[in-house]
Protein backbone atom coordinates (compact mmCIF):
# COMPACT_ATOMS: atom_id res chain seq x y z
CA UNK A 1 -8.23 11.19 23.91
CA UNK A 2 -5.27 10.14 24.91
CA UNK A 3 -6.63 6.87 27.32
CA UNK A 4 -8.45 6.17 24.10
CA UNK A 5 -5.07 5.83 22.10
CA UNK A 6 -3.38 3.35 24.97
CA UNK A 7 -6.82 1.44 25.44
CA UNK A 8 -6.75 0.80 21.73
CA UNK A 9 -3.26 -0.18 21.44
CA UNK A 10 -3.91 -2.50 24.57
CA UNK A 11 -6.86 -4.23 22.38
CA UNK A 12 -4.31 -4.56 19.40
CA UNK A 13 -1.94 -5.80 21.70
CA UNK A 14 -4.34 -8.70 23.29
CA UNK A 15 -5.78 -9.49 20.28
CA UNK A 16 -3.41 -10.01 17.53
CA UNK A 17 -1.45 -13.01 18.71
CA UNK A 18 2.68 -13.07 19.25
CA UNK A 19 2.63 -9.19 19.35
CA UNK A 20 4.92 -7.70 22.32
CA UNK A 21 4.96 -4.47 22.15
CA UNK A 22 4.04 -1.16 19.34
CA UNK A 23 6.09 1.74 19.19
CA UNK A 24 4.22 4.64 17.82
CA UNK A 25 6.55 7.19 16.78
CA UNK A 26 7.41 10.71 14.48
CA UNK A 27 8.99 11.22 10.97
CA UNK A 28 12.05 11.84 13.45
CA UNK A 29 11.87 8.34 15.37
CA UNK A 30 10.98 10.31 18.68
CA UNK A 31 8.57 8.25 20.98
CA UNK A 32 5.00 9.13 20.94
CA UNK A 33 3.27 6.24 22.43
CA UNK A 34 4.55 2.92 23.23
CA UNK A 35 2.23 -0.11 24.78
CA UNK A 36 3.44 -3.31 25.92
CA UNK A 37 5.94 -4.97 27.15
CA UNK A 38 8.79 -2.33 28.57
CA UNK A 39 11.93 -1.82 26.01
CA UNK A 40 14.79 -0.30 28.34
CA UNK A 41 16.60 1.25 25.63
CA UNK A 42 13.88 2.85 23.04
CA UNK A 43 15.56 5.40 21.50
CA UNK A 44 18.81 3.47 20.89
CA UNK A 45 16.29 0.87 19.06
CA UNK A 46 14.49 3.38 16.55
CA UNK A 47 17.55 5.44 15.88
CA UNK A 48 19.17 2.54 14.63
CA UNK A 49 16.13 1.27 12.57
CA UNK A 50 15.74 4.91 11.31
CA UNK A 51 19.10 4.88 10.07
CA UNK A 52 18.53 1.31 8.42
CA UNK A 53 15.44 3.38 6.68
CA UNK A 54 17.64 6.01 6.01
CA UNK A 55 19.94 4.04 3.98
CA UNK A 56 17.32 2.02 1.81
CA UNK A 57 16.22 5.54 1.01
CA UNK A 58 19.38 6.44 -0.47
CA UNK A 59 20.07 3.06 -1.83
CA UNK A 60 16.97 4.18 -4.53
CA UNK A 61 14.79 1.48 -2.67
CA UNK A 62 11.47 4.65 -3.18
CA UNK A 63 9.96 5.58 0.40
CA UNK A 64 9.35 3.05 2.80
CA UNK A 65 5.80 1.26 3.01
CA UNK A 66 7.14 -1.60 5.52
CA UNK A 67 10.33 -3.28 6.65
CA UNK A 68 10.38 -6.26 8.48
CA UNK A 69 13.60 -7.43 10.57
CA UNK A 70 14.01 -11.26 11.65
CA UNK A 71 16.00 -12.15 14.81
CA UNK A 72 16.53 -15.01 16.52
CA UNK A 73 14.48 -13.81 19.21
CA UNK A 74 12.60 -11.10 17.62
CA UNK A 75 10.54 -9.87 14.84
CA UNK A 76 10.59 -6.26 14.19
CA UNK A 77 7.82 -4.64 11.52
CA UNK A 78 8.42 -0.93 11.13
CA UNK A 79 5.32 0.78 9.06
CA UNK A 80 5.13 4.18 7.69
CA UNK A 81 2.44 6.34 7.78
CA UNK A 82 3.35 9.81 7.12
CA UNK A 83 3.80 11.69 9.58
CA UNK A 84 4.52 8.68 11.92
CA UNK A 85 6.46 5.43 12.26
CA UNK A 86 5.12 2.49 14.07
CA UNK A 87 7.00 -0.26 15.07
CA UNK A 88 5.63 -3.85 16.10
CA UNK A 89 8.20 -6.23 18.02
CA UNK A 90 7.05 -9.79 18.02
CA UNK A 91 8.10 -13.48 18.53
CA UNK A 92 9.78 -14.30 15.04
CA UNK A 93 6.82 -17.45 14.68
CA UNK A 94 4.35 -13.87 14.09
CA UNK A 95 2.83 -14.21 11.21
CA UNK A 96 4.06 -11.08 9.19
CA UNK A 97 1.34 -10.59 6.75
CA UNK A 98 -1.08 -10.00 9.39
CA UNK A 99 1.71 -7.84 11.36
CA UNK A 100 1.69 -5.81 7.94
CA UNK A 101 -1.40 -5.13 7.67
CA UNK A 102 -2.18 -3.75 10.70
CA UNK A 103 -1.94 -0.54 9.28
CA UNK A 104 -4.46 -0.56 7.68
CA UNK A 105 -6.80 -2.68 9.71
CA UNK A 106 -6.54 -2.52 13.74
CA UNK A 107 -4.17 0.51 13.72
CA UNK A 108 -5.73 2.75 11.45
CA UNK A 109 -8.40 4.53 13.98
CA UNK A 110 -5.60 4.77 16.41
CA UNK A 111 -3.37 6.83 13.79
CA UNK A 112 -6.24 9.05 12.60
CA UNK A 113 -6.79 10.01 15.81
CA UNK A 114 -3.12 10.86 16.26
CA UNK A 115 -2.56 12.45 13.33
CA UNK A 116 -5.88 15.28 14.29
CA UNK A 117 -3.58 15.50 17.88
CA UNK A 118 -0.33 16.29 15.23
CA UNK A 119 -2.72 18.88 13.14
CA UNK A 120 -4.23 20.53 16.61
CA UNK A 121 -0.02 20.81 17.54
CA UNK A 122 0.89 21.69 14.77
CA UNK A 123 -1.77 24.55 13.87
CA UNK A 124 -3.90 22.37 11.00
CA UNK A 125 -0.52 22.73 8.85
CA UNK A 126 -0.01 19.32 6.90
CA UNK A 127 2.84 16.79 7.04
């Protein structure tokens, strides 16, 4: 199941073009799965995106569908999926439409099967 997950992420990874690396995480921005290239400091970069989430939240922005964060260097697309996070770090020439829809196309097998791994945890209780 879990070589599944990674192999699939890999194929996302090789075939959607200017992608570095996805971050797969909880409601609670802890690590689940992460594929690609390395990031040395992981938590420090959801933690701060979660509290960027946090505050659009209280702002009266509604829940979170997708963010997307422009860099000089990087692109950053953070996607919610309850119970899970997922976070896509690209070159900032990605196209973001298609890094937006991922969830929905590519991605969407891969979280289905995580989210039966979160219900077998988690006794079959919901999110």
């Amino acid at each position: 199941m879990g070589i599944s997950i990674k192999q699939s992420l890999q194929r996302v990874l090789t075939t959607t073009t200017d992608v570095n690396t996805i971050i797969i995480t909880d409601q609670d921005g802890v690590p689940i799965i992460t594929e690609g290239e390395k990031i040395r400091y992981i938590n420090t970069l959801t933690n701060a995106f979660a509290t960027a989430l946090e505050q659009g939240v209280k702002l009266g922005l509604g829940d979170l569908k997708s963010w997307t964060f422009v860099y000089e260097t990087q692109q950053v697309v953070v996607l919610a999926r309850a119970p899970f996070q997922i976070y896509i770090l690209a070159t900032p020439e990605a196209n973001t439409i298609a890094l937006t829809t991922l969830i929905e196309g590519h991605l969407k097998p891969i979280l289905l099967e995580l989210e039966s791994v979160y219900r077998q945890v988690n006794g079959n209780k919901g999110f």
